[in-house]
Protein backbone atom coordinates (compact mmCIF):
# COMPACT_ATOMS: atom_id res chain seq x y z
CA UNK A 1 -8.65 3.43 20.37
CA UNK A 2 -7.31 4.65 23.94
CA UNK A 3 -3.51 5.09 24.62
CA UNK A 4 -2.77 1.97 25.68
CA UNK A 5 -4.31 -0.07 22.79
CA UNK A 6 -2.49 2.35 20.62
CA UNK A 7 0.68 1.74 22.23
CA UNK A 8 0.49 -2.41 22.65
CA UNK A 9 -1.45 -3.41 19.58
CA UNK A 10 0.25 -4.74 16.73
CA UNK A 11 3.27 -3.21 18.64
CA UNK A 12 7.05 -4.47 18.63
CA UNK A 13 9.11 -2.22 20.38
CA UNK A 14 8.59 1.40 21.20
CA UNK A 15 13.04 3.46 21.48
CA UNK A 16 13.84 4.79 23.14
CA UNK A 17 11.26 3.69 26.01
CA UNK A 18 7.20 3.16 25.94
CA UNK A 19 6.62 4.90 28.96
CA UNK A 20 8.66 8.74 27.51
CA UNK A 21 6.63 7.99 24.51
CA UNK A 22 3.62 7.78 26.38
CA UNK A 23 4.69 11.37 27.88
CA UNK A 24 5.05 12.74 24.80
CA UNK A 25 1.75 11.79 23.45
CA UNK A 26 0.01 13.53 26.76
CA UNK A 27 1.99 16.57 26.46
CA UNK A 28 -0.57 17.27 22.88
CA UNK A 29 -0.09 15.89 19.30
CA UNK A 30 2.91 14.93 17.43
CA UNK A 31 4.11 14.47 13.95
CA UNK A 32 4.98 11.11 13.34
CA UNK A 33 5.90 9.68 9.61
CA UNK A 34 5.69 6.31 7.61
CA UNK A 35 8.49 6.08 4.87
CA UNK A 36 7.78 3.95 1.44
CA UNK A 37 10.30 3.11 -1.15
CA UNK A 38 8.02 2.17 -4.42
CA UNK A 39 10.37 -0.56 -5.34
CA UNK A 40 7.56 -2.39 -6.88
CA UNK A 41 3.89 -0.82 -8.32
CA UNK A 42 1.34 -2.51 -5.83
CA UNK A 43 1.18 -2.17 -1.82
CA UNK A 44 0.63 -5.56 -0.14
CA UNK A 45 -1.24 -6.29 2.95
CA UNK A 46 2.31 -7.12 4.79
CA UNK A 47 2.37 -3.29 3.86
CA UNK A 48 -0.63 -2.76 5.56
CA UNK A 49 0.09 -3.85 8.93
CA UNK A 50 2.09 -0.19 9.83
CA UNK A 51 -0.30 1.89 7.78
CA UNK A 52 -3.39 0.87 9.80
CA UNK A 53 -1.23 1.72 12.86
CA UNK A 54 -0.79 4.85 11.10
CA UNK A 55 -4.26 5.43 11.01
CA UNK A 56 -4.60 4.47 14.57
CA UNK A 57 -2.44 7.43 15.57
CA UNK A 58 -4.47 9.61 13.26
CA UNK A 59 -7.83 9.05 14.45
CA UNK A 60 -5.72 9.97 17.79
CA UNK A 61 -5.57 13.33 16.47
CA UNK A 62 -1.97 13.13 15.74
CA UNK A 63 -0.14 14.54 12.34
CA UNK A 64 0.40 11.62 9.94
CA UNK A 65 2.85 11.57 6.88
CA UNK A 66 2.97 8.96 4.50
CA UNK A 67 6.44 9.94 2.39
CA UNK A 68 7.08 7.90 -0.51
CA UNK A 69 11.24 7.53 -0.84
CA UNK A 70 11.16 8.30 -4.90
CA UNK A 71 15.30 9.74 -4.08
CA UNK A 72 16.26 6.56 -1.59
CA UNK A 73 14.55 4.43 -3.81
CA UNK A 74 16.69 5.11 -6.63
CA UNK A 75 20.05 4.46 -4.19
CA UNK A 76 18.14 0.90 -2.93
CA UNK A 77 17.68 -0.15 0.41
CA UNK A 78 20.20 -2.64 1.65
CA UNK A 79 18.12 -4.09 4.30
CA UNK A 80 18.12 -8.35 4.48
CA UNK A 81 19.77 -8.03 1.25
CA UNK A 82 22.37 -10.91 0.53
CA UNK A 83 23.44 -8.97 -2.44
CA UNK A 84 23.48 -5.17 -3.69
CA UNK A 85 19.86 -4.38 -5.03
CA UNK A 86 19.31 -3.36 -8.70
CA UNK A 87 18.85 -0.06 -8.59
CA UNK A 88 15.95 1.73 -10.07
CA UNK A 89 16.19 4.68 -12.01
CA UNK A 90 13.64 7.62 -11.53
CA UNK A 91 11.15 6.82 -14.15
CA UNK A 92 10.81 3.20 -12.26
CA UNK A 93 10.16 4.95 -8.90
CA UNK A 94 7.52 7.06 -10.39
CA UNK A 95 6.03 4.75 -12.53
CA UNK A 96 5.63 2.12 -9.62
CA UNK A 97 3.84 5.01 -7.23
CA UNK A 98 1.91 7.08 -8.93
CA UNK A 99 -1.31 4.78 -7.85
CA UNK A 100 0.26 4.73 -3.96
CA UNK A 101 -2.13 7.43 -2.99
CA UNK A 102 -5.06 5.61 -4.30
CA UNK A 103 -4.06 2.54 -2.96
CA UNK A 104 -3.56 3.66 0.74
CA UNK A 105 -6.27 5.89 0.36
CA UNK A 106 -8.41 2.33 1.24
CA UNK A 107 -6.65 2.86 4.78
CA UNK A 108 -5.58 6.66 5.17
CA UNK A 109 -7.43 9.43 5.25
CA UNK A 110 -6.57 12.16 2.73
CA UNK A 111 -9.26 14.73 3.71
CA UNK A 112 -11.31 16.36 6.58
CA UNK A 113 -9.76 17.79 9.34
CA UNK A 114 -6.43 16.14 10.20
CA UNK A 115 -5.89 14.83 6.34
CA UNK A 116 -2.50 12.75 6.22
CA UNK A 117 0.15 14.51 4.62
CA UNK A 118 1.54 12.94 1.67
CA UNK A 119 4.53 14.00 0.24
CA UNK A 120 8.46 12.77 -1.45
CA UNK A 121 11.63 12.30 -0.01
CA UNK A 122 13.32 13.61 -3.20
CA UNK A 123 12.19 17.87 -2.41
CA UNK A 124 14.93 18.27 0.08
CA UNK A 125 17.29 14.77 -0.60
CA UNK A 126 18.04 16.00 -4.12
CA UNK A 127 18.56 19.64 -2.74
CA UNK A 128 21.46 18.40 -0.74
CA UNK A 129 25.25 19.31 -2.12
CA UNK A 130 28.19 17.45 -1.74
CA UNK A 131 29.07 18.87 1.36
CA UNK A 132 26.53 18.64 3.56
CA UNK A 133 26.24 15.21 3.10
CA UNK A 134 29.63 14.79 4.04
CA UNK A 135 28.47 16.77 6.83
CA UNK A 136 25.56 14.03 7.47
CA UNK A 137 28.40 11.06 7.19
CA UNK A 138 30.36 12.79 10.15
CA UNK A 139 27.47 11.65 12.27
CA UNK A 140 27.85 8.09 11.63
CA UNK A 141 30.64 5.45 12.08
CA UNK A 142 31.67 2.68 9.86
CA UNK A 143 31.73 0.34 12.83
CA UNK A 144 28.25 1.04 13.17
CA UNK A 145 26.90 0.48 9.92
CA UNK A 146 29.41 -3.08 9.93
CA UNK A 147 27.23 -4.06 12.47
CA UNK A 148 24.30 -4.54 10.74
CA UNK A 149 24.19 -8.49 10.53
CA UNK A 150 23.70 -8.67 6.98
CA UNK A 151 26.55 -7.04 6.30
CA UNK A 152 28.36 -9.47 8.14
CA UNK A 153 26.82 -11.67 6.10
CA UNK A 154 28.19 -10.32 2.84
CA UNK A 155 31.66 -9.47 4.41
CA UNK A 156 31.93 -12.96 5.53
CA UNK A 157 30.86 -14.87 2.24
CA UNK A 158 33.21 -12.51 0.41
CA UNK A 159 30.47 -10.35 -1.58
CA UNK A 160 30.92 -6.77 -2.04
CA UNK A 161 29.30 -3.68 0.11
CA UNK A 162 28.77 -0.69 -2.13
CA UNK A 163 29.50 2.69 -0.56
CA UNK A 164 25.99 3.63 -1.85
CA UNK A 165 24.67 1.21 0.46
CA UNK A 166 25.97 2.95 3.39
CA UNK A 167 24.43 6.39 2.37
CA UNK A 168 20.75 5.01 2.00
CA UNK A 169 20.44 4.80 5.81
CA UNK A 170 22.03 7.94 6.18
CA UNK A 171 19.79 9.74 3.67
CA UNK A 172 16.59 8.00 5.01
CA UNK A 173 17.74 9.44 8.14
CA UNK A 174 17.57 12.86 7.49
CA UNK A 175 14.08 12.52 6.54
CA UNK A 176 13.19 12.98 10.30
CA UNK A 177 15.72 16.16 9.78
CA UNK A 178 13.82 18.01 7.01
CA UNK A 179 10.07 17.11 7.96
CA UNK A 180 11.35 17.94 11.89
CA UNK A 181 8.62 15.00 13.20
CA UNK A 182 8.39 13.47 16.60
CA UNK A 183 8.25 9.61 15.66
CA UNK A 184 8.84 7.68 12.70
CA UNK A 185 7.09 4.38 12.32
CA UNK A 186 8.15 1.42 10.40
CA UNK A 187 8.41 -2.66 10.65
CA UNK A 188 10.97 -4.07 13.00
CA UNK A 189 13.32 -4.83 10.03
CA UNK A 190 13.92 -1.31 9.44
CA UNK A 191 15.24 -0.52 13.06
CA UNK A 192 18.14 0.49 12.19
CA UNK A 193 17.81 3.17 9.50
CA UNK A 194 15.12 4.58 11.57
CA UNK A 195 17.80 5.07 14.59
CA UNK A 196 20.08 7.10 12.60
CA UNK A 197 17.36 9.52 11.83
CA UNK A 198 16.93 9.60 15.58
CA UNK A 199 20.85 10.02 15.84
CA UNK A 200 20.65 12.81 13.59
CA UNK A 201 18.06 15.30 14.36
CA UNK A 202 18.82 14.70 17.63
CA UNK A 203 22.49 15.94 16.29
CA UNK A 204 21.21 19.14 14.47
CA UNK A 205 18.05 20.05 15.71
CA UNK A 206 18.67 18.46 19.15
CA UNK A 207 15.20 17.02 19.21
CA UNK A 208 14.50 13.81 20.10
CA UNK A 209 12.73 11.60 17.81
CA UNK A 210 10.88 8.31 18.98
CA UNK A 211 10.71 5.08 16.94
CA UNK A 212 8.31 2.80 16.90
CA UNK A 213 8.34 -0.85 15.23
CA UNK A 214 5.27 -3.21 14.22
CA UNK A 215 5.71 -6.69 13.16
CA UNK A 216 6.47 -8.30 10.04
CA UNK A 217 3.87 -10.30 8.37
CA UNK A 218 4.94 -13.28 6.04
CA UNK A 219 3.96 -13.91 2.79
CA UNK A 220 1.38 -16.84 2.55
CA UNK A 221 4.30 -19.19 1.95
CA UNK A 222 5.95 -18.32 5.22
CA UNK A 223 8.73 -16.60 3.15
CA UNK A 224 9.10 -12.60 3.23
CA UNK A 225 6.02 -10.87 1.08
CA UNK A 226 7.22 -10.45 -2.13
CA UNK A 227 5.89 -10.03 -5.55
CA UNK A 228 8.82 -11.82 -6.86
CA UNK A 229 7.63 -14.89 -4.77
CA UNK A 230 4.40 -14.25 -5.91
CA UNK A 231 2.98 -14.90 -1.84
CA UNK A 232 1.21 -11.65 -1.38
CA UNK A 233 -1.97 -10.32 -1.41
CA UNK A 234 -2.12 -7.00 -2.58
CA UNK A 235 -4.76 -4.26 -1.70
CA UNK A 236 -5.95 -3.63 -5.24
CA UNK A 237 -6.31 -7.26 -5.97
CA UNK A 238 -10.07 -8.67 -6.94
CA UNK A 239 -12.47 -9.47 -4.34
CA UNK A 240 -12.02 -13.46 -5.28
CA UNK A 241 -8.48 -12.85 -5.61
CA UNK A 242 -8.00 -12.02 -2.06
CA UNK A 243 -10.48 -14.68 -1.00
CA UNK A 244 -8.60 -17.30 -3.21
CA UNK A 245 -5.49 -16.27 -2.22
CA UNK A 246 -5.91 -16.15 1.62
CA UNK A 247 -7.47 -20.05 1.60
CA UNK A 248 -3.64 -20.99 0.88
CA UNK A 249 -2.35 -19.72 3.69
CA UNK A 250 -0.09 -22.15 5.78
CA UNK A 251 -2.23 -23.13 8.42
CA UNK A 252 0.56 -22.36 10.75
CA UNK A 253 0.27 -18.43 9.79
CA UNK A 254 -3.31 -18.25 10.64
CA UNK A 255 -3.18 -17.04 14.05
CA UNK A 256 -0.87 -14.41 13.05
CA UNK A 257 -3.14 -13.29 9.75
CA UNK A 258 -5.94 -12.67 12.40
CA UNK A 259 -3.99 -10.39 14.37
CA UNK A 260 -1.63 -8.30 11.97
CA UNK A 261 -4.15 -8.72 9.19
CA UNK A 262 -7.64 -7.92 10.23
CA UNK A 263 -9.22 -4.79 12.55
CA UNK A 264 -10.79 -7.45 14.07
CA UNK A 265 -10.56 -6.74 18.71
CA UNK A 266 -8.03 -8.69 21.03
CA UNK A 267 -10.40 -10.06 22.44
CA UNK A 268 -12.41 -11.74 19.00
CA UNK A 269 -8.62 -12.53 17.58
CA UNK A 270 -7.65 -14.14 21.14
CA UNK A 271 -11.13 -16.19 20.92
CA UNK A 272 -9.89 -17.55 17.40
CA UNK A 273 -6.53 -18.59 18.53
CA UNK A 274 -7.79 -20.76 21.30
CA UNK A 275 -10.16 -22.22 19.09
CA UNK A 276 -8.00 -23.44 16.47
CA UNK A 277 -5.47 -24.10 19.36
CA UNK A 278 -8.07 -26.41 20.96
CA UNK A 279 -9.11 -28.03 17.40
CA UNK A 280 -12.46 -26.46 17.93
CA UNK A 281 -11.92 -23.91 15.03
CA UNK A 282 -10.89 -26.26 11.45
CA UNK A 283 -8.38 -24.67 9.91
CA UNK A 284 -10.25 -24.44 6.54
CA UNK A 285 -13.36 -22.55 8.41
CA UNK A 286 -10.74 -20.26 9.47
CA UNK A 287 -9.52 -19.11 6.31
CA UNK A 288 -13.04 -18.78 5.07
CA UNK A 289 -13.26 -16.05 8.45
CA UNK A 290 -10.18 -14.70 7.61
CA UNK A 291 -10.64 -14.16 4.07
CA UNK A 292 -13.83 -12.73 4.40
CA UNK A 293 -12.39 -10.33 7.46
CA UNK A 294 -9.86 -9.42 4.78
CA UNK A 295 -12.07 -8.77 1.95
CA UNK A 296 -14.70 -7.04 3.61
CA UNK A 297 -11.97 -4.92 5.23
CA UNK A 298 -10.72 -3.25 1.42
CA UNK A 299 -13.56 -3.65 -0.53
CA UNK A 300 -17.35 -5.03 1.36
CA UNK A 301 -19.28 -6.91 3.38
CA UNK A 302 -21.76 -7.62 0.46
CA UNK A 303 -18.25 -8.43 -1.77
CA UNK A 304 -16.77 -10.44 0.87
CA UNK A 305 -20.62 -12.74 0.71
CA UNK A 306 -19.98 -12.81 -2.82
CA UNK A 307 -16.19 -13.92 -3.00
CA UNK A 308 -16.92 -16.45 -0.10
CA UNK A 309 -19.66 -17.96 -1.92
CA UNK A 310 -18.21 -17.94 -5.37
CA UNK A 311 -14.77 -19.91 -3.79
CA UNK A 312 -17.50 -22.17 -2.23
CA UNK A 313 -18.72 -22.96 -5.83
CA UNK A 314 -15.92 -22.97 -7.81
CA UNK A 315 -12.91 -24.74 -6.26
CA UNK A 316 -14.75 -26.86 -3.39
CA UNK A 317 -17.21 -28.21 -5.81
CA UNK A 318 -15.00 -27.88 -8.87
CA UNK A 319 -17.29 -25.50 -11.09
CA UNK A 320 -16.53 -22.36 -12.96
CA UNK A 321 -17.73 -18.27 -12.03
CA UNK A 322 -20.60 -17.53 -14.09
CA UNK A 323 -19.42 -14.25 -15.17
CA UNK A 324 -16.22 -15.47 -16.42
CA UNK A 325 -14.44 -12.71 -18.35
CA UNK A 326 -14.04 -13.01 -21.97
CA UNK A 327 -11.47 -12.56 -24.48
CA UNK A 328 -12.02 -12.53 -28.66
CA UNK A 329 -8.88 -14.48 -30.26
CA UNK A 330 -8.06 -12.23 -33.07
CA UNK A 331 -6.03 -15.19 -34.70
CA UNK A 332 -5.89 -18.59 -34.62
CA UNK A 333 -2.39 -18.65 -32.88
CA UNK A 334 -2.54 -16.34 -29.44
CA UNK A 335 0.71 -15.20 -27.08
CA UNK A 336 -0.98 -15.98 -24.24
CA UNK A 337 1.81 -13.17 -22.17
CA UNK A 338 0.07 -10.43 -24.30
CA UNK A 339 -3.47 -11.46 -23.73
CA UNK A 340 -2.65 -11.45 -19.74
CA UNK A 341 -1.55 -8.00 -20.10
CA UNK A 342 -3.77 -6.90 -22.16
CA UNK A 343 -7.09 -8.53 -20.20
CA UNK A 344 -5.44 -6.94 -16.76
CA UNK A 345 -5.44 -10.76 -15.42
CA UNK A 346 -1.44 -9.75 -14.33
CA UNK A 347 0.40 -6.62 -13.64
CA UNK A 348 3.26 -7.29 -16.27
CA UNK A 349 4.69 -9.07 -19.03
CA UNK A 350 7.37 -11.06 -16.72
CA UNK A 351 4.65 -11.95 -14.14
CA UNK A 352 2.83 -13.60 -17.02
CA UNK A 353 5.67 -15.12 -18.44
CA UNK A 354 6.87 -16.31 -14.72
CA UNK A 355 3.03 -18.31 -14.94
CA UNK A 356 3.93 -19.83 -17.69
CA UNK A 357 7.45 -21.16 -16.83
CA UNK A 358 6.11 -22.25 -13.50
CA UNK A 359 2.94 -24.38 -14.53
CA UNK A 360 0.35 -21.38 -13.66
CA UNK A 361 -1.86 -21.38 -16.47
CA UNK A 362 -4.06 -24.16 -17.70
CA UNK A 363 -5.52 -24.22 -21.12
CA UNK A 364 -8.69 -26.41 -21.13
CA UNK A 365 -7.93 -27.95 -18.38
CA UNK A 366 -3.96 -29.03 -19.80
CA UNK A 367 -1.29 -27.24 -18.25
CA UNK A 368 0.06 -24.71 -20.37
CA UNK A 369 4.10 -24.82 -21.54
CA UNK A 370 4.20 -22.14 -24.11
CA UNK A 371 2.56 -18.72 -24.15
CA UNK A 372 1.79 -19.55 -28.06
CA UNK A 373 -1.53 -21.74 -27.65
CA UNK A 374 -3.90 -22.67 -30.96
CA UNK A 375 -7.22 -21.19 -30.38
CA UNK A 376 -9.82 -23.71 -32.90
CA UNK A 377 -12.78 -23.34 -30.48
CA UNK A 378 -13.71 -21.27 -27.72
CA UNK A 379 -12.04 -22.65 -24.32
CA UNK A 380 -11.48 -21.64 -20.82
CA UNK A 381 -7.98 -20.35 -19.41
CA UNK A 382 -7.52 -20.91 -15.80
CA UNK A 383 -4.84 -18.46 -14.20
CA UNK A 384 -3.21 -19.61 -11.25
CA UNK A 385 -5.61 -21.07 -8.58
CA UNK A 386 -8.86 -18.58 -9.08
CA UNK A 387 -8.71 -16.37 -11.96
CA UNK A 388 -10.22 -17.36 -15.21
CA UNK A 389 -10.77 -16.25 -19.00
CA UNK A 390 -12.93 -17.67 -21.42
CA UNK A 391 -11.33 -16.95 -24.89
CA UNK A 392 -13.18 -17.23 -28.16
CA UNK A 393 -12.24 -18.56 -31.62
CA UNK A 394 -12.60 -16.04 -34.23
């Protein structure tokens, strides 16, 4: 990719100006960083927008980080947050990335000769005594932490602001501090904590740090990505799952999805938007492109074929996959949350149990209302929109 595809693709704002940043990058290499929190166990492909930028800048031959925030994601990041986030306590952080290497390992390179480093916030935040993080706090106001608009939000609906809450910015902040890098990168809603680590090391190191900002992708909803809204598409998830998943995209998102989604060229993304634009594209042949774009993309070509053709089959001509999993009922009466688990069709217990309360599982083709279901003879469980399970009577 030359310079200025890596500094205008997928690209929202470069601080303090494109054109120093460009300077910087012809002056030789530079350390630039990508900050996680593991507040939940799987990374999403709204994740994956700034990692494969990431990866553009390494195959640049420029020093990548990927730091996982296991010691800001215990304090909780305030950002967009109506209300103060539950924190998590250590084990939770650890628990929900030790697979994060794996997992971006589909997009960053861990090995040959400019391997991404990849390393945890908590070997110099936990380090730090009382005092020198009042030292940090001299560094930054109140006024300007007030005027982040969500705390506006909150002051004006009369909800609380935890103290805490200011400290996470400061303490993601002095990340830049103790790795010393050039550039941080991150999506456009985390501007603002990515300024104050430019405030600081420019105040104790006096080095100036650039930041640069991709843009968000929405869930398939058009809400935020979540795994609470259950509108994401995760990087782990099945072949079919990511093929089922992407053909119920709002139509309106589609152009986007093609741009932030795929590594497909300006040029080929450009070609797609002006033929849906013109109603020479349908939007349901578009999905199919995009969804096979995606799946090819984090698992194969010869997997995306095989997802394509088995949506083809099953839900546009209403059959079943012919290598349905399947499950041997050990009783007569099943708890259908357990089985989930326990079959891998769902990351956790509440995810299955949020299936059930919200009409996601159908039991012979009857939706299901109770995770206790009668097994007499073998059946078919449908999960959500593409995943199935044929479970046998004992």
């Amino acid at each position: 990719m030359d310079i200025n595809n890596l500094l205008s693709r997928n690209i929202a704002e470069i601080l303090p100006t494109k054109e120093e940043f460009r300077k910087r990058l012809d002056a030789g290499p530079i350390k630039i960083y990508l900050g996680i929190d593991p507040s939940a166990n799987q990374i999403h492909i709204g994740n994956a927008v700034v990692l494969w930028k990431l990866r553009d800048f390494q195959d640049a031959g420029h020093k990548v980080i990927l730091l996982i925030g296991d010691f800001t994601g215990m304090i909780g990041d305030p950002t967009d947050k109506s209300a103060t986030r539950k924190k998590l306590t250590r084990e939770d952080v650890l628990e929900n990335a030790k697979t994060y290497k794996e997992q971006v390992s589909k997009i960053l390179s861990f090995e040959g000769e400019n391997p991404a480093e990849f390393t945890f916030n908590s070997e110099w935040l936990a380090k730090l005594s009382f005092s020198d993080v009042v030292e940090l706090a001299s560094f930054v106001t109140v006024q300007q932490m007030l005027e982040r608009d969500f705390f506006q939000v909150r002051i004006k609906e009369n909800k609380p602001i935890h103290l805490h809450e200011f400290l996470y910015p400061l303490m993601q902040g002095y990340d830049s501090v103790a790795m010393g890098v050039d550039a941080e990168i991150g999506g456009t809603d985390q501007t603002f904590n990515m300024l104050v680590g430019r405030t600081l090391i420019k105040a104790i190191k006096n080095k100036d740090k650039f930041v640069v900002t991709v843009p968000l992708l929405e869930g398939l909803d058009g809400r935020k990505m979540s795994k609470s809204f259950g509108n994401y598409i995760g990087l782990t998830d099945t072949p079919e799952d990511m093929f089922g998943k992407v053909m119920s995209l709002c139509d309106d998102l589609l152009s986007k999805y093609f741009e932030l989604a795929t590594r497909l060229t300006d040029e080929e993304v450009q070609k797609t938007k002006d033929a849906l634009q013109s109603n020479e594209l349908h939007p349901m042949e578009a999905k199919k492109r995009l969804a096979w774009e995606i799946v090819a993309l984090y698992h194969s070509k010869e997997e995306a074929d095989g997802a394509q053709k088995e949506f083809e089959e099953v839900f546009q001509k209403g059959g079943v996959p012919e290598d349905v999993r399947a499950y041997n009922a050990k009783d007569k009466m099943i708890d259908l949350v357990e089985v989930l688990v326990e079959t891998q069709l769902v990351t956790s217990k509440s995810e299955a149990r949020r299936l059930v309360e919200q009409g996601g599982l159908e039991w012979n083709g009857e939706k299901v209302t109770s995770p206790q279901i009668a097994v007499e003879t073998d059946g078919m469980l449908r999960v959500g929109k593409h995943r199935f399970l044929k479970i046998e009577a004992t």
